[in-house]
Protein backbone atom coordinates (compact mmCIF):
# COMPACT_ATOMS: atom_id res chain seq x y z
CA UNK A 1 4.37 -15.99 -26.43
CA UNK A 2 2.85 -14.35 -23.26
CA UNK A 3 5.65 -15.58 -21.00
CA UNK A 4 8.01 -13.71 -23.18
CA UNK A 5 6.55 -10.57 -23.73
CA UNK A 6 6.26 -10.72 -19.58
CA UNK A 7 9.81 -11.23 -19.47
CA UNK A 8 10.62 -8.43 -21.97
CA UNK A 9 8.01 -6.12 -19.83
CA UNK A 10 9.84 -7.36 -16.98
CA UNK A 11 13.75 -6.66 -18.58
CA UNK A 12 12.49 -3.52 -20.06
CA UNK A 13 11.10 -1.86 -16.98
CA UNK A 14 14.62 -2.95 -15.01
CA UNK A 15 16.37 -0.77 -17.14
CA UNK A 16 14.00 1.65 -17.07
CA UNK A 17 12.57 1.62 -20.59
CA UNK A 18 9.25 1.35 -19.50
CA UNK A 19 9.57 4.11 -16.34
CA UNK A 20 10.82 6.24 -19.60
CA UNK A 21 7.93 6.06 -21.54
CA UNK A 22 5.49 6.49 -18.72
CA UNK A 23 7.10 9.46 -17.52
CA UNK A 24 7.00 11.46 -21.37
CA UNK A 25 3.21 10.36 -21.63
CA UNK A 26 2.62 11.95 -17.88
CA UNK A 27 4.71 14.66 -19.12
CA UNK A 28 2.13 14.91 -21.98
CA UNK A 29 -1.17 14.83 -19.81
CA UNK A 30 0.60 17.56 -18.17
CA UNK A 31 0.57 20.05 -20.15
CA UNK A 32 -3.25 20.29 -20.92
CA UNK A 33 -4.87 23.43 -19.78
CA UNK A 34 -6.97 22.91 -17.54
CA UNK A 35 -5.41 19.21 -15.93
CA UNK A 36 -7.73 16.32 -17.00
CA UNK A 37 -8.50 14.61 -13.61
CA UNK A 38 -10.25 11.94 -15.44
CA UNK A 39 -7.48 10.94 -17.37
CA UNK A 40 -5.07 11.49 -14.50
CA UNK A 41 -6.76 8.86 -12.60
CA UNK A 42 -5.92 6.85 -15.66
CA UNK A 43 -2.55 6.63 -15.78
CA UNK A 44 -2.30 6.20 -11.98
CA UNK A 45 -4.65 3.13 -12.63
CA UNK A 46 -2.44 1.50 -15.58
CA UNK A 47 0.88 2.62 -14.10
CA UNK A 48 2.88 3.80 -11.37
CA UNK A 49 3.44 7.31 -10.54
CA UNK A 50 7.33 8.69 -11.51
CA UNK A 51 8.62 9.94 -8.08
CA UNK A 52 9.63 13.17 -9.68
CA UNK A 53 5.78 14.39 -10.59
CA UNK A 54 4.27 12.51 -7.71
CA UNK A 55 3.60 14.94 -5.55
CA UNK A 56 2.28 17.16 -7.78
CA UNK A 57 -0.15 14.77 -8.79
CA UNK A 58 -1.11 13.50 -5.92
CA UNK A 59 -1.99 17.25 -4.95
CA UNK A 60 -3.68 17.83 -7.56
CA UNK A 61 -5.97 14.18 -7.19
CA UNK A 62 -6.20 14.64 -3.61
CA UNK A 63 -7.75 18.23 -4.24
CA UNK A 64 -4.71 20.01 -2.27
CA UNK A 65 -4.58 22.63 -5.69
CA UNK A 66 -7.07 22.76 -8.22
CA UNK A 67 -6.97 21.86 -11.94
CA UNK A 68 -5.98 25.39 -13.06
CA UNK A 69 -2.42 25.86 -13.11
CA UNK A 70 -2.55 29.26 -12.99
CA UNK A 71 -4.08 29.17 -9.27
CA UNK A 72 -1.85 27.12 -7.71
CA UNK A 73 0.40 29.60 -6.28
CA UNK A 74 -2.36 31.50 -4.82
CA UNK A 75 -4.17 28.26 -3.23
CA UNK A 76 -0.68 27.01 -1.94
CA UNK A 77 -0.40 30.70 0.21
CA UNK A 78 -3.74 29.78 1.29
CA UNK A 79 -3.35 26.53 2.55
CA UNK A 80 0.07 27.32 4.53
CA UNK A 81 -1.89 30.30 5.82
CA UNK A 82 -4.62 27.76 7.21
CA UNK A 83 -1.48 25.27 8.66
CA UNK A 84 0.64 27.70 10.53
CA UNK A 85 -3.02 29.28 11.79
CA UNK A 86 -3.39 25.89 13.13
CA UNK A 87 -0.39 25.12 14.07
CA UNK A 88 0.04 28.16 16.26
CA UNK A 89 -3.24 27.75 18.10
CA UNK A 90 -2.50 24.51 19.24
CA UNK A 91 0.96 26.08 20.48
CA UNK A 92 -0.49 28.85 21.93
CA UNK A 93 -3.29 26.21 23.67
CA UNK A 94 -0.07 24.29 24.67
CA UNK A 95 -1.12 21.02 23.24
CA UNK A 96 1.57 20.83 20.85
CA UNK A 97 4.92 22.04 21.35
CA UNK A 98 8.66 21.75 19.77
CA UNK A 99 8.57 18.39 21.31
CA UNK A 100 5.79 17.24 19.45
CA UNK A 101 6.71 14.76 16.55
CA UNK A 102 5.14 16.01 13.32
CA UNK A 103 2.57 12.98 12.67
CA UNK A 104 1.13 13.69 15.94
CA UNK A 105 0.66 17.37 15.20
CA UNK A 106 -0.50 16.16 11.86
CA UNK A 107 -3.14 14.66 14.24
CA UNK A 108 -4.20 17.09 16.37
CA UNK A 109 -4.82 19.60 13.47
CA UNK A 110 -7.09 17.41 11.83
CA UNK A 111 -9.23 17.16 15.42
CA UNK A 112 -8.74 20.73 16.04
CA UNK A 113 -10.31 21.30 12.71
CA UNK A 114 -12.80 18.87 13.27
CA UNK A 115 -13.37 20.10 16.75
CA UNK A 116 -12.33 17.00 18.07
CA UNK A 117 -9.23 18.15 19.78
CA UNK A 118 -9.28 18.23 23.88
CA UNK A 119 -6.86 20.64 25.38
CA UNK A 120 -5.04 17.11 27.33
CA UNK A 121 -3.70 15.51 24.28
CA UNK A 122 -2.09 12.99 25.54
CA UNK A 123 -5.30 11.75 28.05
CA UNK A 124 -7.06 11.57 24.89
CA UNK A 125 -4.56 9.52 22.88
CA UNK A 126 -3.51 7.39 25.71
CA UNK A 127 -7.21 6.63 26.73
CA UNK A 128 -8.46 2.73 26.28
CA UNK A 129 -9.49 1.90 22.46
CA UNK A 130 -12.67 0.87 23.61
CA UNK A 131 -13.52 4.80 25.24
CA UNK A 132 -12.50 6.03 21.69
CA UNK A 133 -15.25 6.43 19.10
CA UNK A 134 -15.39 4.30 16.56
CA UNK A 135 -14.77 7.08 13.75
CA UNK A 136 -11.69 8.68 16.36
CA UNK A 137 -10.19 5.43 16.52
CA UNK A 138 -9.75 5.06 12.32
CA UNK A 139 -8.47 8.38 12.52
CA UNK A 140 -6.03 8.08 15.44
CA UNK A 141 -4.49 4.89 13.15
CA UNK A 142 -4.91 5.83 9.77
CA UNK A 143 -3.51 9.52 10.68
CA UNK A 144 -0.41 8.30 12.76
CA UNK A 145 0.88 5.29 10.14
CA UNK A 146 -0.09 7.82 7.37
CA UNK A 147 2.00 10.89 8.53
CA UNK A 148 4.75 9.03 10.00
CA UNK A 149 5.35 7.40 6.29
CA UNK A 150 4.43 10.12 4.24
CA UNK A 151 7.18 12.23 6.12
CA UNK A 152 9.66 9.79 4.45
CA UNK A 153 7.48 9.60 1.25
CA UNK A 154 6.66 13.09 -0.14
CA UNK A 155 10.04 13.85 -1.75
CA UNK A 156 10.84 17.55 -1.45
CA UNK A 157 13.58 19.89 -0.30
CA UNK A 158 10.65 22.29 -0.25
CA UNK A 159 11.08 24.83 2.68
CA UNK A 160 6.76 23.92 2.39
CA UNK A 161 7.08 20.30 3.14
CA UNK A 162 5.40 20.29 6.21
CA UNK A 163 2.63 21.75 4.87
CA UNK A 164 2.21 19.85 1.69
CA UNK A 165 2.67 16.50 3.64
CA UNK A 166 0.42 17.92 5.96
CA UNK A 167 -2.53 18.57 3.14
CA UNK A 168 -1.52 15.53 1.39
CA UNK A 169 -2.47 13.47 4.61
CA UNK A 170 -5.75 15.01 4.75
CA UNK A 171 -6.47 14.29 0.97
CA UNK A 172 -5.70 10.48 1.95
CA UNK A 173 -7.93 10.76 5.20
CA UNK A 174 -10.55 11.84 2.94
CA UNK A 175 -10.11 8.95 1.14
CA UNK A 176 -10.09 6.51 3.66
CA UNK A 177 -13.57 8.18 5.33
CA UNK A 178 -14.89 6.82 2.07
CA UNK A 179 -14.02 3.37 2.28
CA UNK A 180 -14.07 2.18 6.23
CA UNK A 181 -17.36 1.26 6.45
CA UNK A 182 -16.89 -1.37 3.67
CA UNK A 183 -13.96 -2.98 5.22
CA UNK A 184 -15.48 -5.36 6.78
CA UNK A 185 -16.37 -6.73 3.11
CA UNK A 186 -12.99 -5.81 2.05
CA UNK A 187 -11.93 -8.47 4.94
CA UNK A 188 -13.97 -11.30 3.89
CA UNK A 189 -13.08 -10.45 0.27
CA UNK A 190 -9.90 -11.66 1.58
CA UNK A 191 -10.44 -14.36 3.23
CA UNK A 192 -12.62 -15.66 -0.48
CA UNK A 193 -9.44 -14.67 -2.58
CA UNK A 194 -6.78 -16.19 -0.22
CA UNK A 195 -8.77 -19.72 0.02
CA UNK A 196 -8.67 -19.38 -3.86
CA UNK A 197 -5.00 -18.49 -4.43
CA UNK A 198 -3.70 -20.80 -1.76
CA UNK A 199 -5.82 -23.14 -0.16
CA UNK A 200 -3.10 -24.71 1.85
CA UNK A 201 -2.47 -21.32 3.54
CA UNK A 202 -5.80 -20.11 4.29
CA UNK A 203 -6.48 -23.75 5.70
CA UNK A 204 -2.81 -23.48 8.07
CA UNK A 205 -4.15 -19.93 9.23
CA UNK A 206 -7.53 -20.90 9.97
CA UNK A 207 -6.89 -24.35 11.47
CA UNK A 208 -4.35 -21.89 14.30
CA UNK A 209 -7.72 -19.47 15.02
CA UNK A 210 -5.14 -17.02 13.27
CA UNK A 211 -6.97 -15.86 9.76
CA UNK A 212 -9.79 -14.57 11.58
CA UNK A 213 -8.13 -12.40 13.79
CA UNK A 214 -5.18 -10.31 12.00
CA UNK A 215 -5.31 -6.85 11.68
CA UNK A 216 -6.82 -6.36 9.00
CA UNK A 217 -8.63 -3.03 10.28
CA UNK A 218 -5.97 -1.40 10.71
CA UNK A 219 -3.75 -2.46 7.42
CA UNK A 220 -6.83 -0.83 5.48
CA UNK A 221 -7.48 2.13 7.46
CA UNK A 222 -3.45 3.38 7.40
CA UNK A 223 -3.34 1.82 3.86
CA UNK A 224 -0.70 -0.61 4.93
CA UNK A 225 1.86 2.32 6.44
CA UNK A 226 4.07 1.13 8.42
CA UNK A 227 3.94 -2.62 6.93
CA UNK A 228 4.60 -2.07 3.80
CA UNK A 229 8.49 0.08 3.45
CA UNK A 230 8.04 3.36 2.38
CA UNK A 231 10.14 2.68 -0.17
CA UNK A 232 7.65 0.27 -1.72
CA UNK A 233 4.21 2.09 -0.53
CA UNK A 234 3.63 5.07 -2.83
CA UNK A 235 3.29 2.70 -5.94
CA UNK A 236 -0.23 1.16 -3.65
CA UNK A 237 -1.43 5.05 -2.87
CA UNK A 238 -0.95 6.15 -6.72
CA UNK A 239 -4.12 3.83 -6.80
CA UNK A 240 -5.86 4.64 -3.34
CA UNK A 241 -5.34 8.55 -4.33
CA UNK A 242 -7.75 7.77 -7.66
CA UNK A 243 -9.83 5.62 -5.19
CA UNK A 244 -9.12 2.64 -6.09
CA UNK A 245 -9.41 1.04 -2.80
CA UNK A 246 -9.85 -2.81 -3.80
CA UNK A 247 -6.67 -3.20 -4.25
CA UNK A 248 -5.55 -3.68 -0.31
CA UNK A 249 -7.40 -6.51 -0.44
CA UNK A 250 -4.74 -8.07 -2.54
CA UNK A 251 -1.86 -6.48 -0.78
CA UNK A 252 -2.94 -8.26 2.09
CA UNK A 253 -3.76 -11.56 0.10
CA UNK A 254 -0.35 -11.17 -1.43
CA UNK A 255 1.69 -10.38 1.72
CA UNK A 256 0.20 -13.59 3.49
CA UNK A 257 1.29 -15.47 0.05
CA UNK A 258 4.66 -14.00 -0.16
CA UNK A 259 5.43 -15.36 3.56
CA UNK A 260 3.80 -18.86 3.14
CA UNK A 261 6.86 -20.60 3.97
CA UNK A 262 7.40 -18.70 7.63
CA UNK A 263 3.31 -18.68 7.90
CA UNK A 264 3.69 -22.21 7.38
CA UNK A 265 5.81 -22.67 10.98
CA UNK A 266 3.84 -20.34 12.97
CA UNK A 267 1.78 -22.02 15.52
CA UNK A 268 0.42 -18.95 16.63
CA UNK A 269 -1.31 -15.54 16.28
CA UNK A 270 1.92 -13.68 17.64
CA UNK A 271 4.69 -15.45 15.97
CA UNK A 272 2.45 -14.68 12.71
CA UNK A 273 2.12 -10.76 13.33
CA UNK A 274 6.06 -11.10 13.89
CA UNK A 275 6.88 -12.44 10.70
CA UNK A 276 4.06 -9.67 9.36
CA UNK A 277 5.93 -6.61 11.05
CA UNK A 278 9.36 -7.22 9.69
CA UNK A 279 9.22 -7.40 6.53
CA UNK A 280 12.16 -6.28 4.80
CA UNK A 281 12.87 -3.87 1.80
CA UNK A 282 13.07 -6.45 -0.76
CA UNK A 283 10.27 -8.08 0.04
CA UNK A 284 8.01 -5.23 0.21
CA UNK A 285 8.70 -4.26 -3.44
CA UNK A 286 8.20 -7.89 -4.06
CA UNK A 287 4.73 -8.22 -2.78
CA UNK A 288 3.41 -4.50 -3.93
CA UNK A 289 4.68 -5.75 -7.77
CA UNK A 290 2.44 -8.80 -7.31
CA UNK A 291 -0.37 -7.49 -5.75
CA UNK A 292 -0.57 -4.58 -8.13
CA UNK A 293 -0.28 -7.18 -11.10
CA UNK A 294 -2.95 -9.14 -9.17
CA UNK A 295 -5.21 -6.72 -8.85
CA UNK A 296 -4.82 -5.53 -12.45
CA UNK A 297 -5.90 -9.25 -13.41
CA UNK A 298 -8.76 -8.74 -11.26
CA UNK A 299 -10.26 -7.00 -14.18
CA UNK A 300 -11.89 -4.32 -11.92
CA UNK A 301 -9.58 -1.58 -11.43
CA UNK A 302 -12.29 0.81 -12.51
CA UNK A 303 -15.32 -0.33 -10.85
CA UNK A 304 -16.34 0.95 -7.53
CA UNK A 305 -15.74 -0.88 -4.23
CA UNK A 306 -18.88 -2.10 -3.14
CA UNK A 307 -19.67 -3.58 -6.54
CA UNK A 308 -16.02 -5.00 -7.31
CA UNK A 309 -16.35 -6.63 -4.08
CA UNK A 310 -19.32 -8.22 -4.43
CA UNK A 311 -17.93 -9.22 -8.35
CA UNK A 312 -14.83 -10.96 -6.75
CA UNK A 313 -17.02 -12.85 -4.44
CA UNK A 314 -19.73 -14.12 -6.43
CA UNK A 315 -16.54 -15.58 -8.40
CA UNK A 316 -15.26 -17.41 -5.54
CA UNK A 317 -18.59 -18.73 -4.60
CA UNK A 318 -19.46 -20.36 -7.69
């Protein structure tokens, strides 16, 4: 009986039964006055966003506009006002110009408004890792992978889209600034889950001194930008936007899973970062469906990070 109401779930959401029925109850949660975050963050938990309100409610998760409808307008003035002041003193400091691609200005806003920004941009950016801070370096990653993808992601013919991807990237740096000082846990958590799901694996990747040393860091920080397609991503940051950052723990568990047969032939760190950073369309929205249904069997989505962590392990270890 449960394998065939998974295959009806499974028909139903191909032809879009199931995308139809999430979108009317979003359409519902909608219209209350003021928007209930709380039960927002709910149905971005149980399902995945419809593209057509997903920028809207990202903005209004991420804090870009308020719960009052009403205000928007008025806060939207405000926060172009703050991005072209921004935007034109970097210009007018000649740090940025025309040139400039629009993840990197994304960049140097954020230092500028962080007072991070030194007037030789590219000294700073181009100086060794290990002369960055800490704290820059998550930013310099997170910010690049972020902006790059969420130019392709935030779906708009808005004459504004600059600006709202621009806000929207802050609302997911803000969200990352939460969560990178427990990734080192969220890296052994997978390591525990990946010698559970597939011990062959997790023994291959080990035995080549390969586990140990992917880049796991970095997947976290950018929340998997530029790995995962960007046709496949936004269905992982409808859950990071709500914070629910446990579950790139199991996009990474998943995505080593989902290439066990290539994993299998690698002999080496390199040939397994290959494989890693080519994944193809199809296969992205083939590992974000099973590592959001993996993470949903987790059991939990709603606790926070240092405790589901510490959950999830305790299960391996006994």
């Amino acid at each position: 009986m449960a394998d065939e109401r998974n295959f009806r779930s499974s028909y139903y959401e191909k032809v879009g039964f199931r995308s139809v029925e999430e979108r009317k109850s979003l359409e519902i949660l909608l219209k209350d006055r003021p928007f209930d975050k709380a039960k927002l963050k709910q149905f971005c938990l149980r399902f995945t966003v419809p593209t057509l309100y997903r920028n809207f409610l990202w903005k209004i998760l991420l804090g870009v506009v308020p719960t009052f409808a009403e205000s928007h307008d008025f806060i939207m003035i405000q926060r172009k006002a703050e991005f072209e002041d921004l935007q034109k003193a970097l210009q007018i400091a000649k740090i940025v110009n025309e040139n400039t691609k629009p993840h990197e200005v994304f960049l140097t806003m954020w230092l500028l408004r962080t007072r991070r920004v030194k007037i030789d941009l590219n000294a700073q950016l181009d100086a060794p890792l290990l002369r960055l801070s800490h704290k820059f370096l998550i930013l310099y990653l997170a910010t690049s992978k972020l902006a790059e993808s969420l130019c392709h992601v935030v779906d708009t013919d808005h004459e504004d889209k600059l600006v709202d991807t621009y806000w929207l990237l802050r609302g997911f740096l803000d969200q990352v600034q939460k969560f990178y000082k427990e990734v080192v846990r969220l890296q052994e958590c997978t390591y525990n889950i990946l010698e559970r799901e597939d011990p062959d694996l997790y023994k291959h990747l080990t035995k080549i001194e390969a586990l140990f040393n992917l880049p796991f860091h970095i997947w976290f920080y950018s929340c998997f930008a530029g790995t995962i397609s960007n046709g496949s991503i936004p269905k992982i940051w409808d859950k990071i936007v709500v914070g629910a950052y446990k579950i790139l723990v199991f996009v990474a568990v998943v995505t080593l899973i989902t290439l066990k047969r290539v994993l299998l032939r690698c002999e080496h760190l390199d040939n397994i970062l290959d494989a890693i950073n080519n994944i193809s369309e199809e296969t992205s929205e083939v590992i974000v469906n099973k590592a959001i249904e993996l993470w949903q069997q987790s059991g939990s989505t709603l606790v926070s990070m240092p405790q589901s962590i510490q959950a999830v392990a305790q299960v391996n270890q006994s």
